[in-house]
Protein backbone atom coordinates (compact mmCIF):
# COMPACT_ATOMS: atom_id res chain seq x y z
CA UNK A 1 389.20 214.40 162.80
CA UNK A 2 389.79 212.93 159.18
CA UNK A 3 387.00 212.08 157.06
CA UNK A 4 386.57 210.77 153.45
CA UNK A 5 383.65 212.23 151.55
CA UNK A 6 381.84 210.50 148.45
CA UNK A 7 379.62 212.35 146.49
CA UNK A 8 376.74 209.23 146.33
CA UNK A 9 373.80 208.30 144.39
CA UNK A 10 373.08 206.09 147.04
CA UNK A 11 374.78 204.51 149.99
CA UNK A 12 373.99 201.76 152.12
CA UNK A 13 375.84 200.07 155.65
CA UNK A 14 375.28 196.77 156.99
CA UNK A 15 375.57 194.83 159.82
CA UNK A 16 375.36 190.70 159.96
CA UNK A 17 373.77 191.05 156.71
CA UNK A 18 371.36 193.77 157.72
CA UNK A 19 370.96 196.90 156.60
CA UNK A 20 371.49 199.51 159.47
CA UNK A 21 371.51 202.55 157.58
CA UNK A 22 370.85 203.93 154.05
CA UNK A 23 370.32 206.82 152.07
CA UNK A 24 369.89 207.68 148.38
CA UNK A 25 371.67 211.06 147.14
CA UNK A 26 373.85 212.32 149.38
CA UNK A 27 377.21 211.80 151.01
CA UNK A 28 378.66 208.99 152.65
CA UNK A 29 380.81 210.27 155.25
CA UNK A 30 384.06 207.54 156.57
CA UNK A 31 384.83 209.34 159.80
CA UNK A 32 387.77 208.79 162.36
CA UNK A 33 388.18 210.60 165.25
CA UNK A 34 392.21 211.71 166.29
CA UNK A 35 393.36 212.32 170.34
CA UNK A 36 392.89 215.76 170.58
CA UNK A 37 390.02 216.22 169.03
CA UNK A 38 387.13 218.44 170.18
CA UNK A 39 383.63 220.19 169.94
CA UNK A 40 385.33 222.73 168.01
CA UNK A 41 386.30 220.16 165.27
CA UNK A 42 383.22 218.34 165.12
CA UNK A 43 380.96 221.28 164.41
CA UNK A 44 383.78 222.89 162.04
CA UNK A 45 383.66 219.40 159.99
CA UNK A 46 380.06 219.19 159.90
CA UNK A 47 379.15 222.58 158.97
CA UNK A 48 382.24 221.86 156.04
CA UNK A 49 380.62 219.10 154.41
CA UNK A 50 376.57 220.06 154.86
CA UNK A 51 377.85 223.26 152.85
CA UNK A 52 380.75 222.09 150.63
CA UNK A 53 379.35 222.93 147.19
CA UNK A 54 380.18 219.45 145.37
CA UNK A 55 376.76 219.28 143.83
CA UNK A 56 376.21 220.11 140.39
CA UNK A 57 373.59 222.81 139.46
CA UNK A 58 371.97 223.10 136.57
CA UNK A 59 375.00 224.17 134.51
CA UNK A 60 376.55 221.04 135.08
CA UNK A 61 379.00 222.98 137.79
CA UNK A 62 379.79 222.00 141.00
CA UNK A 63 377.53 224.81 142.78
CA UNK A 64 374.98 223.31 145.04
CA UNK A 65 375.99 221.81 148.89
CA UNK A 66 374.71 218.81 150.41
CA UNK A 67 371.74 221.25 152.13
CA UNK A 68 371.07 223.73 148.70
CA UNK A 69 369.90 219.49 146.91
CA UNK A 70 368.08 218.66 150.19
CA UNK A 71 370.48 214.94 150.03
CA UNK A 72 371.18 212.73 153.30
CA UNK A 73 374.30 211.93 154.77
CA UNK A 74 375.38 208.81 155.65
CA UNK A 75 378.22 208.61 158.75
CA UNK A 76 380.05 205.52 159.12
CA UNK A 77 383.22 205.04 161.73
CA UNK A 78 386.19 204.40 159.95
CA UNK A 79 389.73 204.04 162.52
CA UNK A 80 391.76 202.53 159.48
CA UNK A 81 391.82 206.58 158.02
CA UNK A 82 394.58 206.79 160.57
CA UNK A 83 396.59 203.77 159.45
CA UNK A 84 400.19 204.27 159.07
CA UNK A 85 402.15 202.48 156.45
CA UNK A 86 405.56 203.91 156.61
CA UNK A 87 407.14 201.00 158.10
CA UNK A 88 406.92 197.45 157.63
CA UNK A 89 403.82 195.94 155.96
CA UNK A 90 401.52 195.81 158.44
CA UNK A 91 399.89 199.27 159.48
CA UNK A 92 400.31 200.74 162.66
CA UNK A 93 396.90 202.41 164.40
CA UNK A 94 398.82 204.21 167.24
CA UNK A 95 397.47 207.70 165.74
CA UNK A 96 393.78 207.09 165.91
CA UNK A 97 392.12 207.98 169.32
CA UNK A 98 391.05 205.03 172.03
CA UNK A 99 387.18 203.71 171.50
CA UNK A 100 385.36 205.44 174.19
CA UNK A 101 386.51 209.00 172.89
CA UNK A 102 386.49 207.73 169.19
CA UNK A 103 382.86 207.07 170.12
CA UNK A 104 381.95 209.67 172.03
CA UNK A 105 382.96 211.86 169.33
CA UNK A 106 381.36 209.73 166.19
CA UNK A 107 378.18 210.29 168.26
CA UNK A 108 378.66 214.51 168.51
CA UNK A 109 379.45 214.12 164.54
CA UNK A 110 376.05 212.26 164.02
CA UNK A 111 374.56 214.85 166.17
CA UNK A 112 376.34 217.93 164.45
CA UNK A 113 375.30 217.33 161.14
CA UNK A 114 371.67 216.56 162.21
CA UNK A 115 371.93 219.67 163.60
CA UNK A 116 372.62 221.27 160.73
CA UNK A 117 369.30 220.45 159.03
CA UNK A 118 370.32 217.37 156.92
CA UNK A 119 368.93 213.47 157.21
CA UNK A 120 371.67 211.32 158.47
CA UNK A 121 372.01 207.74 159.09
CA UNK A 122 374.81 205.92 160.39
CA UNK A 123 376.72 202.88 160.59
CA UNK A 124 377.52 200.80 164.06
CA UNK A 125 380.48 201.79 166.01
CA UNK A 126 383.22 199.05 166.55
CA UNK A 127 381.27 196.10 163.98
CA UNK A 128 382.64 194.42 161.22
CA UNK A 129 380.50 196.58 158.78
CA UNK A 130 379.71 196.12 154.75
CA UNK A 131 379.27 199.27 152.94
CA UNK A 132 378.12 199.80 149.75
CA UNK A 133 378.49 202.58 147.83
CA UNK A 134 377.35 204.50 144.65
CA UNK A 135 379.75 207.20 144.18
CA UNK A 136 378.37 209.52 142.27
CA UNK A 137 380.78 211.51 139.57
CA UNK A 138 383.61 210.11 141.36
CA UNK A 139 383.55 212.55 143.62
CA UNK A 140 385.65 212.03 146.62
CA UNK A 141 387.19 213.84 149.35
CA UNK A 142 390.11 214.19 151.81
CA UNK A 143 389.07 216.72 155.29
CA UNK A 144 391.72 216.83 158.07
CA UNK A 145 390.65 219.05 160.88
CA UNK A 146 394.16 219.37 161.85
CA UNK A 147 395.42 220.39 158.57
């Protein structure tokens, strides 16, 4: 699995003009699901980023995890993480895994994190979503399960 992570002040997806999910501090998680992948890498990703200490305490230092500030996370699918761009100028999305599994395991990630005690919300898989997002810092993030 790859997955983007923004540190957010707030965080919002829509669909058709309607918002579908939302949260206020937190992360917004871009998510994108690889052949290959697993259980194992969903609940490895999901414990990651509910405990990834990217929150600042009261030192000003990033100390505190998604859990330790009591923030939401917001989950939204994202198949153009596996673009390629090496050749030619159009990218090639041979690397990300078919819809049913990509699905299937967008739904265990949802479910994972939940798990692990925070608030999520979540986009729609497979629509022609709008995010909008507050990064907060900027904090963002690169997780490869593989790597």
């Amino acid at each position: 699995m790859k997955a983007v992570l923004q540190r957010v002040t707030s965080s919002k997806v829509s669909v058709e003009g309607r918002a579908i999910g939302e949260i206020g501090r937190g992360i917004t998680v871009l998510l994108c699901a690889v052949p290959g992948d697993t259980q194992k890498d969903v609940d490895w990703l999901a414990e990651k980023i509910v405990n990834l200490r990217i929150f600042d305490d009261e030192e000003g230092k990033m100390n505190l995890s998604l859990k330790d500030v009591k923030g939401s996370a917001l989950v939204v699918s994202q198949f153009t993480l596996c673009g390629d761009c090496r050749k030619g100028r159009r990218p090639s999305w041979a690397k990300a895994a078919a819809p049913e599994f990509a699905n299937e395991m967008y739904g265990k990630f949802i479910e994972a994190v939940k798990k692990n005690g925070v608030p999520t919300e979540h986009g729609q898989f497979q629509a022609y979503m709008a995010v909008d997002i507050q990064n907060d810092g900027p904090v963002t993030l690169i997780i490869d399960t593989k790597e």
